[in-house]
Each structure stands twice: as C-alpha cells, then as structure tokens.
PDB file of N, CA and C in Angstrom:
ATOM      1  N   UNK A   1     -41.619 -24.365 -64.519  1.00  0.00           N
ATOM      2  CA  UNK A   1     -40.801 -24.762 -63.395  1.00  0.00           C
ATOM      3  C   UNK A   1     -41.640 -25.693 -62.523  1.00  0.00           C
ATOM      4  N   UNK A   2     -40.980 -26.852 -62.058  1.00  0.00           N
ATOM      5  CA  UNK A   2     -41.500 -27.517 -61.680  1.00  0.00           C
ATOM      6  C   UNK A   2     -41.369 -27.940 -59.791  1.00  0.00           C
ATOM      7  N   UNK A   3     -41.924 -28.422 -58.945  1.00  0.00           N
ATOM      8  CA  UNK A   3     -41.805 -28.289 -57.682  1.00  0.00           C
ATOM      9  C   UNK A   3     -40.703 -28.570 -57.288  1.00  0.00           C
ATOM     10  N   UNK A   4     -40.268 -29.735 -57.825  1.00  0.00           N
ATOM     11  CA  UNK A   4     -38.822 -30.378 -57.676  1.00  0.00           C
ATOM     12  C   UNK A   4     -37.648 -29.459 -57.811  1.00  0.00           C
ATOM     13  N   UNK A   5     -38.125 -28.313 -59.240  1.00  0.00           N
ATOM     14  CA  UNK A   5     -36.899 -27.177 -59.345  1.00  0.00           C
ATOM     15  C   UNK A   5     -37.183 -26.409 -58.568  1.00  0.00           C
ATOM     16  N   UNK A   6     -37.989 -26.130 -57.826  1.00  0.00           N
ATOM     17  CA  UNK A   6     -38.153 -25.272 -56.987  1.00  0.00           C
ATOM     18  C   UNK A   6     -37.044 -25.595 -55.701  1.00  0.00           C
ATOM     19  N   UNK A   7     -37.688 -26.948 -55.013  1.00  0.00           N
ATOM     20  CA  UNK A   7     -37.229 -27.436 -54.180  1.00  0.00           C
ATOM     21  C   UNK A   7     -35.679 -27.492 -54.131  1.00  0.00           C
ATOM     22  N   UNK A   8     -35.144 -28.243 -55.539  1.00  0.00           N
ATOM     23  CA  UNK A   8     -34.113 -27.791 -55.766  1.00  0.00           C
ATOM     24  C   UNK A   8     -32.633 -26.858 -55.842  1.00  0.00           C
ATOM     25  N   UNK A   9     -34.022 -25.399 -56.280  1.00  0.00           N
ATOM     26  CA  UNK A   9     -33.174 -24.082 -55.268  1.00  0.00           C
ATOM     27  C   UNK A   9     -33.156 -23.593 -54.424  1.00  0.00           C
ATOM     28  N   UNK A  10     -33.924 -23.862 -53.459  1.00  0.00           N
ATOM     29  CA  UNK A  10     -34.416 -23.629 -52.345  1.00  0.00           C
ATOM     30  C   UNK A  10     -33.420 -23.990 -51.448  1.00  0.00           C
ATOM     31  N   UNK A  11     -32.757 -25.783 -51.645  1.00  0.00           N
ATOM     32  CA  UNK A  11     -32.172 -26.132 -51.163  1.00  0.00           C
ATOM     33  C   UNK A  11     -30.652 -25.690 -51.311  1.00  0.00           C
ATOM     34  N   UNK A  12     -30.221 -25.489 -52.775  1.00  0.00           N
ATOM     35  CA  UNK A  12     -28.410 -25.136 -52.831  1.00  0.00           C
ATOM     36  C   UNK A  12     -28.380 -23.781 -51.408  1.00  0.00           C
ATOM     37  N   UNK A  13     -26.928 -24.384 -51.367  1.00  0.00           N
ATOM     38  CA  UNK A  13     -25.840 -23.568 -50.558  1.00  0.00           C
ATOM     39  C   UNK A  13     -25.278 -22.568 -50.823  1.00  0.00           C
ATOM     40  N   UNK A  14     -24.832 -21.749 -50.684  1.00  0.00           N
ATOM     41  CA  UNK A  14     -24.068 -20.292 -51.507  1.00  0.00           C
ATOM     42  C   UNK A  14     -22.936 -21.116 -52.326  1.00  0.00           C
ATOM     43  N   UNK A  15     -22.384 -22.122 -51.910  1.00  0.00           N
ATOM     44  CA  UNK A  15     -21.406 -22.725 -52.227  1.00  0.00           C
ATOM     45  C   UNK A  15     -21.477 -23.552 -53.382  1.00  0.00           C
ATOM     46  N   UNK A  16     -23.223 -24.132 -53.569  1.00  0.00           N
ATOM     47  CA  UNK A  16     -23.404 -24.695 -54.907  1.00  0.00           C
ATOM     48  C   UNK A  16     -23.860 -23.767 -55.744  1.00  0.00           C
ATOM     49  N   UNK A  17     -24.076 -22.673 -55.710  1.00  0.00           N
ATOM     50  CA  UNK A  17     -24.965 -21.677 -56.313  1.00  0.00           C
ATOM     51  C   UNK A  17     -23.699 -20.553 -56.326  1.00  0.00           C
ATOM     52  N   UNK A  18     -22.956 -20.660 -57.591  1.00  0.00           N
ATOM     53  CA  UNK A  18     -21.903 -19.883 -57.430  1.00  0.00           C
ATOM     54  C   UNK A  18     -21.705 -19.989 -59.171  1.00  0.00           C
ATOM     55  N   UNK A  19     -20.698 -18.711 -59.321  1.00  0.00           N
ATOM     56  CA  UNK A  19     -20.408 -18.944 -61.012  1.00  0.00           C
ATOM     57  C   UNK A  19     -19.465 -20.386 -61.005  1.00  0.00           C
ATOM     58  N   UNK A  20     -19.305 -21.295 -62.599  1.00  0.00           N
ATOM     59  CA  UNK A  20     -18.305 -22.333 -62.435  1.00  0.00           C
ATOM     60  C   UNK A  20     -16.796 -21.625 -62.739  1.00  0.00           C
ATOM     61  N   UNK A  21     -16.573 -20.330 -63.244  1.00  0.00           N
ATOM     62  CA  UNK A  21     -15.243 -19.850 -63.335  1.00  0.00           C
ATOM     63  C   UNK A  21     -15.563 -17.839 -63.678  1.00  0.00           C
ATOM     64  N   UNK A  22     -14.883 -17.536 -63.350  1.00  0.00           N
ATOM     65  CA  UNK A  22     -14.418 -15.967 -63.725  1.00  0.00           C
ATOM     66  C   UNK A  22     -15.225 -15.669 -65.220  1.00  0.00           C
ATOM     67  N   UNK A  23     -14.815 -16.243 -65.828  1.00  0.00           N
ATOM     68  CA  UNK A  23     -15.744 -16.019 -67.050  1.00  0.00           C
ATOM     69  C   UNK A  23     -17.142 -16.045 -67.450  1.00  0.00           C
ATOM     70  N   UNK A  24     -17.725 -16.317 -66.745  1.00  0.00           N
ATOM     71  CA  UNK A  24     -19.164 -16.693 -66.403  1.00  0.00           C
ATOM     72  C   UNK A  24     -19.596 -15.356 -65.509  1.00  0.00           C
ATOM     73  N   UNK A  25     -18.824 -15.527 -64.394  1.00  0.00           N
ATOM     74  CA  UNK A  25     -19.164 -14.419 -63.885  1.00  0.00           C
ATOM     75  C   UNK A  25     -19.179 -12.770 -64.415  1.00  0.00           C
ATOM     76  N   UNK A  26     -18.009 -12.386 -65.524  1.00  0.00           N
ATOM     77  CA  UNK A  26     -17.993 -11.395 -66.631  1.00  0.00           C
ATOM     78  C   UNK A  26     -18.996 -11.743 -67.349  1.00  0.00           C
ATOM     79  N   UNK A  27     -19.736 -12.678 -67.583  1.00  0.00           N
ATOM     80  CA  UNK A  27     -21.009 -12.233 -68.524  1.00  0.00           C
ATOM     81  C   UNK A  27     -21.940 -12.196 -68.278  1.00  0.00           C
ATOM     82  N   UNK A  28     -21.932 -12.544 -66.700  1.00  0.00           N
ATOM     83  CA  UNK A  28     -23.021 -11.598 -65.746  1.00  0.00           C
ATOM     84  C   UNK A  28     -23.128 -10.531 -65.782  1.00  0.00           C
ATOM     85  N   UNK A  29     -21.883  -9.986 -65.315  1.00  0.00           N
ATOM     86  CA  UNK A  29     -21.532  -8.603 -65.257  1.00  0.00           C
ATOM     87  C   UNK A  29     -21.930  -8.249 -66.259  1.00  0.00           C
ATOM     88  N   UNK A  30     -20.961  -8.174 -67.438  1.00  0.00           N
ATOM     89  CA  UNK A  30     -21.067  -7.276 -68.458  1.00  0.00           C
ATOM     90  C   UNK A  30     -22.799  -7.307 -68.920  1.00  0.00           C
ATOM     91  N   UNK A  31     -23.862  -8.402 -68.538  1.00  0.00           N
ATOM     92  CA  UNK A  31     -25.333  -7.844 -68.866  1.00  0.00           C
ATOM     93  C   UNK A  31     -25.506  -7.078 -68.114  1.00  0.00           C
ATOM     94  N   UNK A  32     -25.270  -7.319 -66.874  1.00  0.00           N
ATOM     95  CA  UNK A  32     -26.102  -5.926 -66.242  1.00  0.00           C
ATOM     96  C   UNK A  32     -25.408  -4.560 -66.164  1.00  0.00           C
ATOM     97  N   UNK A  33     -23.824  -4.265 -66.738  1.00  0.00           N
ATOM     98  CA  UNK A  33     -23.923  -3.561 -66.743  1.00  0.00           C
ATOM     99  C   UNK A  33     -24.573  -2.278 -67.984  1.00  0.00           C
ATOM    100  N   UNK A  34     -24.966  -3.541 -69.368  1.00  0.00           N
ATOM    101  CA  UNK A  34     -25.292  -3.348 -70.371  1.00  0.00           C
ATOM    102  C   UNK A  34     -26.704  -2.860 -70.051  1.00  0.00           C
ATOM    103  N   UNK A  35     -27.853  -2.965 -68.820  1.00  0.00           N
ATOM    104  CA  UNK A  35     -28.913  -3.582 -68.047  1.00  0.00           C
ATOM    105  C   UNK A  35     -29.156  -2.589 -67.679  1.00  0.00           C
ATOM    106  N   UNK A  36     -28.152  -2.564 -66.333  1.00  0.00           N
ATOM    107  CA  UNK A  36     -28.864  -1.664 -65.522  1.00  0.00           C
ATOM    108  C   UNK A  36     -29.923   0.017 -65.854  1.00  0.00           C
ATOM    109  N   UNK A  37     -30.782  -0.039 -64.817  1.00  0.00           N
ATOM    110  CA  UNK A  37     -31.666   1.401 -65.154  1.00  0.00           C
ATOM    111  C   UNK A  37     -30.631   2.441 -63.831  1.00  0.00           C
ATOM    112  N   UNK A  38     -30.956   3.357 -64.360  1.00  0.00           N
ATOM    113  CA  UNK A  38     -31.524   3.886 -65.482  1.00  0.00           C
ATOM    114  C   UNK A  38     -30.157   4.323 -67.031  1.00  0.00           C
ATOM    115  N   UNK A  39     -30.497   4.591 -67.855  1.00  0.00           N
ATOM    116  CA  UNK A  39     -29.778   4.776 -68.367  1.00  0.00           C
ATOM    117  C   UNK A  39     -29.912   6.185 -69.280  1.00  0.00           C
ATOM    118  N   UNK A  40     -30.743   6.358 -69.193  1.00  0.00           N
ATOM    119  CA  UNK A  40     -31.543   8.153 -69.606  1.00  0.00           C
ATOM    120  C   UNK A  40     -32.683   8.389 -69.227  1.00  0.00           C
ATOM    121  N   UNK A  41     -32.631   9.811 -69.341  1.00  0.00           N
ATOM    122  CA  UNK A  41     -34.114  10.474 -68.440  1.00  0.00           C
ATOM    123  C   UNK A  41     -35.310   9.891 -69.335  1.00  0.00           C
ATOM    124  N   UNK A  42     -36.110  10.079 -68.484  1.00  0.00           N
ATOM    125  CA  UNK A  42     -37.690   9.663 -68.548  1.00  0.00           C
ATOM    126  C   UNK A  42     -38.337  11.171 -68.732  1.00  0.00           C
ATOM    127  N   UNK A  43     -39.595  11.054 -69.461  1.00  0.00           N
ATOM    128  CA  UNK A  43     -40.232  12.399 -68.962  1.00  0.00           C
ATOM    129  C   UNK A  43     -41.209  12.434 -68.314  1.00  0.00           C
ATOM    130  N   UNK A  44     -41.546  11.163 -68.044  1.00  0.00           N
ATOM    131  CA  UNK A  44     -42.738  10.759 -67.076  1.00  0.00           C
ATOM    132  C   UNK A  44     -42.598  10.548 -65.922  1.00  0.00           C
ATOM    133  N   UNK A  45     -43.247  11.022 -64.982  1.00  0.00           N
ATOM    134  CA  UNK A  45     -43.014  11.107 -63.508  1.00  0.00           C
ATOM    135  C   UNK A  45     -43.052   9.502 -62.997  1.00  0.00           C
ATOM    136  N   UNK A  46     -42.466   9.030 -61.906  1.00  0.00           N
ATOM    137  CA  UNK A  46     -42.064   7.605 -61.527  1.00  0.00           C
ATOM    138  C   UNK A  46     -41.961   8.186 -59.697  1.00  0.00           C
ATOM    139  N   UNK A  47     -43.571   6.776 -59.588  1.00  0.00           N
ATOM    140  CA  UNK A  47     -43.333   7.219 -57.923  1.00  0.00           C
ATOM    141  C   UNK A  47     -43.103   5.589 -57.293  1.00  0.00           C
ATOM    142  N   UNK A  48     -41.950   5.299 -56.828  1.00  0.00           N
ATOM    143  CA  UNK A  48     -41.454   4.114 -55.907  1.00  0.00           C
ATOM    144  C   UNK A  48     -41.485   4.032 -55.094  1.00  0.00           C
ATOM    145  N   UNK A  49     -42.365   2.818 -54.332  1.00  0.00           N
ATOM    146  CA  UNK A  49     -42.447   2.515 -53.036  1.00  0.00           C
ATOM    147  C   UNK A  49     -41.638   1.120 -52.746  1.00  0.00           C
ATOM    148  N   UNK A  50     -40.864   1.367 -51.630  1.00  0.00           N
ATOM    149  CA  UNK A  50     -40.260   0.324 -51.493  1.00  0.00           C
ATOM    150  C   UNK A  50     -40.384   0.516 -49.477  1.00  0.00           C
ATOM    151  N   UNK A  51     -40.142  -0.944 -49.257  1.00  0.00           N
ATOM    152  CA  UNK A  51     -39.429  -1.341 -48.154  1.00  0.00           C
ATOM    153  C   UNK A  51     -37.949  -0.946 -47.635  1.00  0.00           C
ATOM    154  N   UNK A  52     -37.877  -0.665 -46.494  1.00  0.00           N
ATOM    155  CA  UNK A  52     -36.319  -0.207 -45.835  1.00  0.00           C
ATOM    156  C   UNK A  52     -35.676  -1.496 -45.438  1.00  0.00           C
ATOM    157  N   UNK A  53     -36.177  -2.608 -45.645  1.00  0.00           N
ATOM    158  CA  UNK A  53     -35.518  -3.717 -45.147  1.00  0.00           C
ATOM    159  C   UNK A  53     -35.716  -4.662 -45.933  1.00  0.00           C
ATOM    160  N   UNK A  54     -35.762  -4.632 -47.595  1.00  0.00           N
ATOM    161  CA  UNK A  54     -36.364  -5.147 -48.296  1.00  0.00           C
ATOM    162  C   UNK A  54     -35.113  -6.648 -48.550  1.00  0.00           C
ATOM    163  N   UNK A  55     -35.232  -7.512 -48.333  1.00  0.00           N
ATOM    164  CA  UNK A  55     -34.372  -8.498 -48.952  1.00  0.00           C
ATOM    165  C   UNK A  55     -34.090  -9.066 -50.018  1.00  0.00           C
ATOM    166  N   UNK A  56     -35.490  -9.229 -51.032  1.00  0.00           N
ATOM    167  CA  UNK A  56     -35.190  -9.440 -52.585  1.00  0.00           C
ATOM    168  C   UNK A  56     -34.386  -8.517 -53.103  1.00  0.00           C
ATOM    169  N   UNK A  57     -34.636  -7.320 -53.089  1.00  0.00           N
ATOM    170  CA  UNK A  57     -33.800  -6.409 -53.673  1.00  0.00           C
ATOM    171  C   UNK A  57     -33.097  -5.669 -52.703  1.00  0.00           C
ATOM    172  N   UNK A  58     -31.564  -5.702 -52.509  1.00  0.00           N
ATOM    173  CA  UNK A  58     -31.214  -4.642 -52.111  1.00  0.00           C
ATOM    174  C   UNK A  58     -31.472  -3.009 -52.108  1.00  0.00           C
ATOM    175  N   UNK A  59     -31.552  -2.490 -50.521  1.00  0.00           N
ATOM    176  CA  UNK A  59     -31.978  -1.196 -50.990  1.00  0.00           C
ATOM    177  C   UNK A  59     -30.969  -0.240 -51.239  1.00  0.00           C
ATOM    178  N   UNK A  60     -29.952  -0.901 -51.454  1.00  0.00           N
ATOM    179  CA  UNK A  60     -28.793   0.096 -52.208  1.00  0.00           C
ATOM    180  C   UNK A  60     -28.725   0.413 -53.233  1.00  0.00           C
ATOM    181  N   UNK A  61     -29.332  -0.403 -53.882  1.00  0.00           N
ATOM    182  CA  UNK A  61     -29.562  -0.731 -55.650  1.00  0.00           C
ATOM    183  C   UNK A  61     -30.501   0.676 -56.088  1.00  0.00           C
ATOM    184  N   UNK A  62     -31.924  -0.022 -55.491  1.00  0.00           N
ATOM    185  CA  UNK A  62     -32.762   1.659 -55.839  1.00  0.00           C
ATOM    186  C   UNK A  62     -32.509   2.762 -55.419  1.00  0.00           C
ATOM    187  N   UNK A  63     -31.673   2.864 -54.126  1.00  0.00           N
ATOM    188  CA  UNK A  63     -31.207   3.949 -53.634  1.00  0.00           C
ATOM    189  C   UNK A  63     -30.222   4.427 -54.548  1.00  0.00           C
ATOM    190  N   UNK A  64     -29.490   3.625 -55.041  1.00  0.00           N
ATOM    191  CA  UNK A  64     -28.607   4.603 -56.474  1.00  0.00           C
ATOM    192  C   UNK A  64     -29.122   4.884 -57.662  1.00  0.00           C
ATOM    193  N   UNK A  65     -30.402   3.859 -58.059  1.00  0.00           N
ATOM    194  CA  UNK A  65     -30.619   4.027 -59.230  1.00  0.00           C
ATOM    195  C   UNK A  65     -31.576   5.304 -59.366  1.00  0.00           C
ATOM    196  N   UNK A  66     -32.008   5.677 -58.133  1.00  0.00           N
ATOM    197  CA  UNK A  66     -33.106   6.857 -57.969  1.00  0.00           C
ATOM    198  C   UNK A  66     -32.058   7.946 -57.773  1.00  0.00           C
ATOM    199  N   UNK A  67     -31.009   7.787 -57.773  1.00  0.00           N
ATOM    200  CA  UNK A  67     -29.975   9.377 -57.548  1.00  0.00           C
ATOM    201  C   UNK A  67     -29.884   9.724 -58.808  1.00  0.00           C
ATOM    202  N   UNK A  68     -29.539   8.035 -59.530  1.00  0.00           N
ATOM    203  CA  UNK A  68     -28.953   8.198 -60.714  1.00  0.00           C
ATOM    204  C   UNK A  68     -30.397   8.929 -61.733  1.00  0.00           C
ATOM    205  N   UNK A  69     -31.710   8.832 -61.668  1.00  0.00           N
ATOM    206  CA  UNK A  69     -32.544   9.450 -62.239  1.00  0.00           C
ATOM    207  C   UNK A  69     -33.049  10.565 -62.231  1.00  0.00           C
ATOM    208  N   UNK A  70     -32.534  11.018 -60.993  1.00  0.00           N
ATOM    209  CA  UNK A  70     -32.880  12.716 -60.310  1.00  0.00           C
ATOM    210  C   UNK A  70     -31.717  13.616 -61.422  1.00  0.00           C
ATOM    211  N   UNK A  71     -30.552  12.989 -60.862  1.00  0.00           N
ATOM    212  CA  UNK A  71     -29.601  13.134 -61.860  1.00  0.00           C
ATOM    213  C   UNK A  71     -29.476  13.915 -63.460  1.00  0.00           C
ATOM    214  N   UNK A  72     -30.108  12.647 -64.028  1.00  0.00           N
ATOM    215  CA  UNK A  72     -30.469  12.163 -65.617  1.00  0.00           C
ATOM    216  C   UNK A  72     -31.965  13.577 -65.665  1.00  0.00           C
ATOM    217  N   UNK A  73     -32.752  13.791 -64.578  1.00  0.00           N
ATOM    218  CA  UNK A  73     -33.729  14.535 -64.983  1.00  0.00           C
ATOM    219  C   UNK A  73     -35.241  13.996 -64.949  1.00  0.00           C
ATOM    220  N   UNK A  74     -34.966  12.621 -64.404  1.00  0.00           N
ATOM    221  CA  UNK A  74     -36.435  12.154 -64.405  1.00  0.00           C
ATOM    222  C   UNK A  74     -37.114  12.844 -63.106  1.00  0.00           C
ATOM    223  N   UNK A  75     -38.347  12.848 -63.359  1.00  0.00           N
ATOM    224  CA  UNK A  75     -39.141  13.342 -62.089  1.00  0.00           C
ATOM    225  C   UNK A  75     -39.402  11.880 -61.218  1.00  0.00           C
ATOM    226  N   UNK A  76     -38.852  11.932 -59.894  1.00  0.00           N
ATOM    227  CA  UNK A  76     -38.784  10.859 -59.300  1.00  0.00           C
ATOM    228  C   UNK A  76     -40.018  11.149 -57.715  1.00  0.00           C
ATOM    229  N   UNK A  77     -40.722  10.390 -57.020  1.00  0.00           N
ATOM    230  CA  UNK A  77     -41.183  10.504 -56.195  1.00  0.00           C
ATOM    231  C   UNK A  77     -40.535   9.226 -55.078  1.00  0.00           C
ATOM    232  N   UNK A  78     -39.889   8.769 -54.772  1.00  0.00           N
ATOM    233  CA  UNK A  78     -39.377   8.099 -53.518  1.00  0.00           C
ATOM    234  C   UNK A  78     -39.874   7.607 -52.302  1.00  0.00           C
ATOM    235  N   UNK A  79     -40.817   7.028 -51.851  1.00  0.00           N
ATOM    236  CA  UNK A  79     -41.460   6.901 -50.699  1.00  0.00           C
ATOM    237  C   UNK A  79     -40.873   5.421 -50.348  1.00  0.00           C
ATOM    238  N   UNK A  80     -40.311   5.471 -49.053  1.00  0.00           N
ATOM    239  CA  UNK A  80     -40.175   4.181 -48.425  1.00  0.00           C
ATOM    240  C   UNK A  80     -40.440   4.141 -47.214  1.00  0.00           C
ATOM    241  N   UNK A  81     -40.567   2.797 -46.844  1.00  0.00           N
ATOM    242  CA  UNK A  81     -41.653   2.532 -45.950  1.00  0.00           C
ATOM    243  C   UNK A  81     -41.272   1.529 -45.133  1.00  0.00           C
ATOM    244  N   UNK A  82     -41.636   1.439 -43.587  1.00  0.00           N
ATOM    245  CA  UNK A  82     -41.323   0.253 -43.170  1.00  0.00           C
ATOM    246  C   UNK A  82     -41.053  -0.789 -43.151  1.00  0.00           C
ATOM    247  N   UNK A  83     -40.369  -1.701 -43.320  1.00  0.00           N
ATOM    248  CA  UNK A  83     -41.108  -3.523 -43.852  1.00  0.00           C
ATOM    249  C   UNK A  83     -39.844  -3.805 -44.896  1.00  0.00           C
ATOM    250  N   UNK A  84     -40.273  -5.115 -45.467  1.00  0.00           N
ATOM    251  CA  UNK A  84     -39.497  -5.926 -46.471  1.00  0.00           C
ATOM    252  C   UNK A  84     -39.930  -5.464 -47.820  1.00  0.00           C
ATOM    253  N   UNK A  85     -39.767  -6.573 -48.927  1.00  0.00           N
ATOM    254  CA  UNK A  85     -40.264  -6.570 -50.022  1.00  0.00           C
ATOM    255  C   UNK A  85     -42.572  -6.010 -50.033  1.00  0.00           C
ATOM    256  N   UNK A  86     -43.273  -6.793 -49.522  1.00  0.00           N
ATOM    257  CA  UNK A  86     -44.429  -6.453 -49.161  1.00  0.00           C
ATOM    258  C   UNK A  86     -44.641  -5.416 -48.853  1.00  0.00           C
ATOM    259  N   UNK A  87     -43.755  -4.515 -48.290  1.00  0.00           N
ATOM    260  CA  UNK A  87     -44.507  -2.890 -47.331  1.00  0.00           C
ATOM    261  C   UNK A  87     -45.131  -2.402 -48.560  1.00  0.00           C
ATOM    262  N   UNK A  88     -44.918  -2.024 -49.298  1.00  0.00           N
ATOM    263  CA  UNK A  88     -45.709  -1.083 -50.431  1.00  0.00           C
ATOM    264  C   UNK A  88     -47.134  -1.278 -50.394  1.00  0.00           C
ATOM    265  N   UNK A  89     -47.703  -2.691 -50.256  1.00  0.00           N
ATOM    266  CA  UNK A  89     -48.815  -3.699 -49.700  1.00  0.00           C
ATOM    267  C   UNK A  89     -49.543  -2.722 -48.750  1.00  0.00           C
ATOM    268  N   UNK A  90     -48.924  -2.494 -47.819  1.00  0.00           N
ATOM    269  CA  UNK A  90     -49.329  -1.768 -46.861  1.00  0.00           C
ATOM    270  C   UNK A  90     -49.895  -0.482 -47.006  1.00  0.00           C
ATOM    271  N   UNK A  91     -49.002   0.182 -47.743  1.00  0.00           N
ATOM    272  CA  UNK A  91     -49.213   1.665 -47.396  1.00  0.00           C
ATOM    273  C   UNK A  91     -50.043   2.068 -49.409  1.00  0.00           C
ATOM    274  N   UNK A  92     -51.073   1.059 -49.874  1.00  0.00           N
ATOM    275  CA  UNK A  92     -51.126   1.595 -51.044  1.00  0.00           C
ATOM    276  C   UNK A  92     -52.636   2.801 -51.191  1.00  0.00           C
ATOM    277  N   UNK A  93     -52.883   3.236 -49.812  1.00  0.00           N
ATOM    278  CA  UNK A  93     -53.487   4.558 -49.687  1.00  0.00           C
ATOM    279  C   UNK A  93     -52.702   5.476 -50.136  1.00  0.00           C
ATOM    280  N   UNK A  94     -51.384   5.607 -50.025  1.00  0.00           N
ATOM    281  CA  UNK A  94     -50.541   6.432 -50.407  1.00  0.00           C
ATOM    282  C   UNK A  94     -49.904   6.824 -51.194  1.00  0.00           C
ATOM    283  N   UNK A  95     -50.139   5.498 -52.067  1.00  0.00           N
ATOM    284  CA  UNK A  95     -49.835   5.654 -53.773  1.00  0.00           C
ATOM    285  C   UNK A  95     -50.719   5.088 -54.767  1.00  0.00           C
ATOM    286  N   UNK A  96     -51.693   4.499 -54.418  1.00  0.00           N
ATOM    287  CA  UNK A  96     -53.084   4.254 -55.641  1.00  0.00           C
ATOM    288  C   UNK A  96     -53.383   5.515 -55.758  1.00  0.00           C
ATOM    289  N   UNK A  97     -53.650   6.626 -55.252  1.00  0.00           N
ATOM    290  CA  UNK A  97     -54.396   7.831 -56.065  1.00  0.00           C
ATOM    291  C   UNK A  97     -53.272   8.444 -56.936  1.00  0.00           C
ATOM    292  N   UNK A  98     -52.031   8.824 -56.946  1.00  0.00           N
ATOM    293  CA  UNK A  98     -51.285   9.014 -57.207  1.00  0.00           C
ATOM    294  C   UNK A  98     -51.289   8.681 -59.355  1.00  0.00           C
ATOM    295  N   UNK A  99     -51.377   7.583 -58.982  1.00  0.00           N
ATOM    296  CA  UNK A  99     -52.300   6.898 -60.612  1.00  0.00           C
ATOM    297  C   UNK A  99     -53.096   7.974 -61.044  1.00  0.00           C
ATOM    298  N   UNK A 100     -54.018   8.035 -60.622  1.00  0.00           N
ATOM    299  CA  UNK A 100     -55.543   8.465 -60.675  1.00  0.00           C
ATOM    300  C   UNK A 100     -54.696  10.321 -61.302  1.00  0.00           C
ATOM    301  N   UNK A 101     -54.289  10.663 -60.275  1.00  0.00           N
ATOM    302  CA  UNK A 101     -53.877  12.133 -60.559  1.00  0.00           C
ATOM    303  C   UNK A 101     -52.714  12.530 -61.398  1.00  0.00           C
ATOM    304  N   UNK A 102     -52.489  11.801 -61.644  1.00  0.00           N
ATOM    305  CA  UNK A 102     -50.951  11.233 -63.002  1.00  0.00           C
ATOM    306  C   UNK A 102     -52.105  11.075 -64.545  1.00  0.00           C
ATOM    307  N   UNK A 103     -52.991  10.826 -64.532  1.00  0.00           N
ATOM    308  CA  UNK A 103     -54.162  11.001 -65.936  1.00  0.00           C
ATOM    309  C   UNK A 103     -54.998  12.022 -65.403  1.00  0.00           C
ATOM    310  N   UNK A 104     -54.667  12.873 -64.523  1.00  0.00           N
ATOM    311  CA  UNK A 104     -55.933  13.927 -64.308  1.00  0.00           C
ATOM    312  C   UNK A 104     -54.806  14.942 -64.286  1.00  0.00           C
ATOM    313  N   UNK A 105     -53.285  14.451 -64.946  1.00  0.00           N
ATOM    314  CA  UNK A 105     -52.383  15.850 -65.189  1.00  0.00           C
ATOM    315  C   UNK A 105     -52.233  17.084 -63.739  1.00  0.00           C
ATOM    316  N   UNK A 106     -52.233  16.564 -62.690  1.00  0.00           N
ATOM    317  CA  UNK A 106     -52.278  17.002 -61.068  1.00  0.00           C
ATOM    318  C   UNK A 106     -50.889  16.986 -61.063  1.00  0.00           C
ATOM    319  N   UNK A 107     -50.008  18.399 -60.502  1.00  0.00           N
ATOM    320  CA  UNK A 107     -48.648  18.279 -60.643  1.00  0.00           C
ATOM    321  C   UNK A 107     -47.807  17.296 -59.409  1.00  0.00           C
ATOM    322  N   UNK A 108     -47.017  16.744 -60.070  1.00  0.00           N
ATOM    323  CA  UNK A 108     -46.277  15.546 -59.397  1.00  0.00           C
ATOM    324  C   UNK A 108     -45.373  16.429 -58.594  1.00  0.00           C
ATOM    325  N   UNK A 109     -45.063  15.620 -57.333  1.00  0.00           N
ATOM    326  CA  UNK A 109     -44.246  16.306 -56.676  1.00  0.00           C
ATOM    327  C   UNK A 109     -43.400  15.284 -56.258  1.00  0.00           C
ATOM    328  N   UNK A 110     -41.709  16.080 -56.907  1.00  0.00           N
ATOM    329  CA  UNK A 110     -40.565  14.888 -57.164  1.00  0.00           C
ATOM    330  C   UNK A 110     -40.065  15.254 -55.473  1.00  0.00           C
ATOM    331  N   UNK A 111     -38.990  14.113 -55.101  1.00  0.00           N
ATOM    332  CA  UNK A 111     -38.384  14.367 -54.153  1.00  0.00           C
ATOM    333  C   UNK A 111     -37.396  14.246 -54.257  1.00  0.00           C
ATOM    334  N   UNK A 112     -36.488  14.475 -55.277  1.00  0.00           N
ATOM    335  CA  UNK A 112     -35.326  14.624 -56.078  1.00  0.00           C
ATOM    336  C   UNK A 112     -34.582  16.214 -55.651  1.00  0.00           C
ATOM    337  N   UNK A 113     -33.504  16.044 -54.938  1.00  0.00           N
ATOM    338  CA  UNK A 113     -32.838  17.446 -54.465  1.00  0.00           C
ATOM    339  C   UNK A 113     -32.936  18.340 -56.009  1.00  0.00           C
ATOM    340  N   UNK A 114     -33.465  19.536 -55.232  1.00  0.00           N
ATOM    341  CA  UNK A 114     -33.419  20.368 -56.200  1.00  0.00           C
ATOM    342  C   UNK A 114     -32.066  21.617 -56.440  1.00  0.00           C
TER     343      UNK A 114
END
C-alpha cells in the first residue's frame, strides 16, 4: 500500500465508501457471518484487554463475542480499561504476567457468570 492509497482512504466520505448495490453488501455479510468468533469453545483460557471507548472496534462486538464464549464454555478473563484502542498499552502490568502464569499452569480466573 502505497501513501497515495493511504491518503486516498483517509480522504473518502461515508458516501464514497459505501457498498455499489445490495449484493455486495450480502457478501459481506454472509463472510462474516461465516467469520465471526466465536464459533466453539476453546479449552484454553483467553484474557482480553480492551478499551471502553475503543473506536476501531466496537465495544459491542467483544462485548457479545465474550458472552458468546462464556456461553460455548471457554474460560474467558475480561478486563477493560479506560481509553480507546491503546488502553491495554497502559495497563500491561496487569496482563504480561498473566502469560508467564498460563505456562506455569497457575489457575486462571474466568470472569464469565457462573
């Protein structure tokens, strides 16, 4: 990608940056709904840090997809945090050891309603 394409998208409007018909837009859809996570349990514990005001990603998105895994049975850990996309940046005292004790077999503690 080049600066120009960059510049390029940077610049469209919601209005140029749109599907060209209905049909296009169904094969959006239908990937992600082919896509989306989760789609079965994990058996490995999964700890997410996200931002409460995150703008790349909506936080509605992980907020369902983490119900949807508590759900399914994955062991989920949930931590969110002040800030945008970056907060995780912030707070990674709070989840670098977390690693560390995930190969030292230290029991995970989900925050998945029990």
């Amino acid at each position: 990608m080049t600066a120009a394409d960059l510049a390029l998208g940077a610049a469209a409007t919601p209005a140029e940056a749109r599907f060209a018909d209905d049909a296009a837009a169904q094969t959006v859809s239908d990937l992600e709904s082919r896509t989306n996570l989760p789609k079965v349990a994990a058996n490995l514990p999964t700890h997410i840090v996200r931002g409460d005001a995150a703008l790349l990603v909506s936080t509605a998105w992980p907020t369902a997809a983490i119900a949807r895994m508590c759900t399914l049975g994955t062991p989920v850990h949930d931590l969110v945090v002040p800030g945008g996309h970056s907060a995780p940046d912030k707070v990674s005292d709070q989840w670098l050891p977390w690693i560390g004790d995930l190969f030292a077999a230290t029991p995970f503690k989900s925050t998945c309603p029990q």
